[in-house]
N, C-alpha and C. Protein backbone atom coordinates (compact mmCIF):
# COMPACT_ATOMS: atom_id res chain seq x y z
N UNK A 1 -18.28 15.66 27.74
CA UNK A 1 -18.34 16.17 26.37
C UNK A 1 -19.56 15.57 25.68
N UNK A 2 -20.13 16.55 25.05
CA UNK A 2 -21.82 16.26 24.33
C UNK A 2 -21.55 16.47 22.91
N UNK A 3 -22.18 15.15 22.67
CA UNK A 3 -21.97 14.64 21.09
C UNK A 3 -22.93 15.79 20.25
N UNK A 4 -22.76 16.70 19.29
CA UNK A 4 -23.65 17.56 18.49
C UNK A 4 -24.02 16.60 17.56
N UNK A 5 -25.58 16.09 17.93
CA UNK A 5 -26.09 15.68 16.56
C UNK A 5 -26.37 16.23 15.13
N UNK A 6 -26.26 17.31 15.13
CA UNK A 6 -26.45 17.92 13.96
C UNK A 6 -25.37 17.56 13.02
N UNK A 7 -24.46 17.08 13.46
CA UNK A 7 -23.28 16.56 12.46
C UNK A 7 -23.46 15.20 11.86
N UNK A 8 -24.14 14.71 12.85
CA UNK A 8 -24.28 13.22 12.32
C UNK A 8 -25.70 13.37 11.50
N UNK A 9 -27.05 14.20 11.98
CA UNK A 9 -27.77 14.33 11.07
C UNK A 9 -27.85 14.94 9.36
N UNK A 10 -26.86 15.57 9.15
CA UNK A 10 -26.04 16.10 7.84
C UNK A 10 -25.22 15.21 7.53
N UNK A 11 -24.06 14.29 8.39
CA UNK A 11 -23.60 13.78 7.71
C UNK A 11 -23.90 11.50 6.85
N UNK A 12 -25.54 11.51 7.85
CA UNK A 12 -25.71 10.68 7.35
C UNK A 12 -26.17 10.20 5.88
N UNK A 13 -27.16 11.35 5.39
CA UNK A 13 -26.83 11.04 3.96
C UNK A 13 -25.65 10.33 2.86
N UNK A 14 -24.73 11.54 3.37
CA UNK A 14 -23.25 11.34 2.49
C UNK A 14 -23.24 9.35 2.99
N UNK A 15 -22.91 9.82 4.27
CA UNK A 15 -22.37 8.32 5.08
C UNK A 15 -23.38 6.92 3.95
N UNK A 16 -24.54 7.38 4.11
CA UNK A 16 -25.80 6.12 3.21
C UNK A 16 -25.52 6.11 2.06
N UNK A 17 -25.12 6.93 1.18
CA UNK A 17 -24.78 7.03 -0.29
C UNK A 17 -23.89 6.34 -0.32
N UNK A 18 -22.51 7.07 0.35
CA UNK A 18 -21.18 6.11 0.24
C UNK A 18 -21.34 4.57 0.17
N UNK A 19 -22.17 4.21 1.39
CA UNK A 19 -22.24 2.98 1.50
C UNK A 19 -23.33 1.96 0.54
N UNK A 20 -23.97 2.57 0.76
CA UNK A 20 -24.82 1.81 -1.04
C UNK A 20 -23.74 2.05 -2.58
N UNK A 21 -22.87 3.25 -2.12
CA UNK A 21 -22.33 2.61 -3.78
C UNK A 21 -21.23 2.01 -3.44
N UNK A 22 -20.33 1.92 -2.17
CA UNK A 22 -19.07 0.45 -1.87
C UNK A 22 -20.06 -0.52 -1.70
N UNK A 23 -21.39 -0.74 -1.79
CA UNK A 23 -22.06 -2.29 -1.73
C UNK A 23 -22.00 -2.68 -2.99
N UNK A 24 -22.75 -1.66 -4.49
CA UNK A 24 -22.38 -2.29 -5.44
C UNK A 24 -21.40 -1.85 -5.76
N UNK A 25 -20.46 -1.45 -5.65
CA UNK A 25 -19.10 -1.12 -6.58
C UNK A 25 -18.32 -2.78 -5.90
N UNK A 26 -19.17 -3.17 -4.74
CA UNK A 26 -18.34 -4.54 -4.40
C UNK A 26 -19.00 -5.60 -5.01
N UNK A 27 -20.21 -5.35 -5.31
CA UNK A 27 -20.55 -6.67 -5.90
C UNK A 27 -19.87 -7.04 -6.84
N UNK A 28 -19.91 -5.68 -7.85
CA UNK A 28 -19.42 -5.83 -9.26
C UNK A 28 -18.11 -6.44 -9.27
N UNK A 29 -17.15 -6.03 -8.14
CA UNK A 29 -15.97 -6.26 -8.09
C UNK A 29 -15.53 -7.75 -7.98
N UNK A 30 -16.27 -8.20 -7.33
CA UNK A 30 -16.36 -9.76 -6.71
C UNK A 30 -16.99 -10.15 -7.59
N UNK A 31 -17.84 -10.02 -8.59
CA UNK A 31 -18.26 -11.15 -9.67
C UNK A 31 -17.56 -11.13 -10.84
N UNK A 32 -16.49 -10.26 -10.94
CA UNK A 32 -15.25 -9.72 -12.19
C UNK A 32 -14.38 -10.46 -11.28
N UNK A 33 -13.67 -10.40 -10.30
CA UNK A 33 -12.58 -11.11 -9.33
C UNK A 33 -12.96 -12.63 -9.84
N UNK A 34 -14.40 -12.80 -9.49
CA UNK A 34 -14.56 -14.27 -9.97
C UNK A 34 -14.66 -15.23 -11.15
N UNK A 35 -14.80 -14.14 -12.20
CA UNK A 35 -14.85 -14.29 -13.71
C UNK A 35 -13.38 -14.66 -13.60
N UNK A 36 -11.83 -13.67 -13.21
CA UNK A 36 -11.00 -13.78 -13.50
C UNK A 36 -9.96 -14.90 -13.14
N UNK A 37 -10.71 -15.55 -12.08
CA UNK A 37 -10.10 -16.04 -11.43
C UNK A 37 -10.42 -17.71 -11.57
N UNK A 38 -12.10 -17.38 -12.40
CA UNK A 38 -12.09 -18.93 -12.94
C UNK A 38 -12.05 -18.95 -14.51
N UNK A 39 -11.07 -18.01 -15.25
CA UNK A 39 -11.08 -18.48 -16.26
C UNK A 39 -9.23 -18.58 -16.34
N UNK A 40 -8.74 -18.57 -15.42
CA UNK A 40 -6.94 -18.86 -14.89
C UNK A 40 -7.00 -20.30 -15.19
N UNK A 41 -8.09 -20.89 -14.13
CA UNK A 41 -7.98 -22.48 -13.99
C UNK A 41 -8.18 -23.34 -15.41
């Protein structure tokens, strides 16, 4: 069975977007997690 690249060439965009915005949607998340978590103590 032969992999059709054309799927992966269309679907890497989406795939690069996604992943640049779960990089910052994580930063943000983790420096709010850390705000919250040191103003508990």
């Amino acid at each position: 069975m032969d992999i059709d690249w054309r799927i992966l060439i269309v679907l890497s965009p989406v795939l690069l977007a996604a992943s640049w915005a779960v990089f910052n949607i994580g930063q943000a998340a983790l420096k709010q997690f850390q705000t919250f978590f040191n103003k508990q103590a």
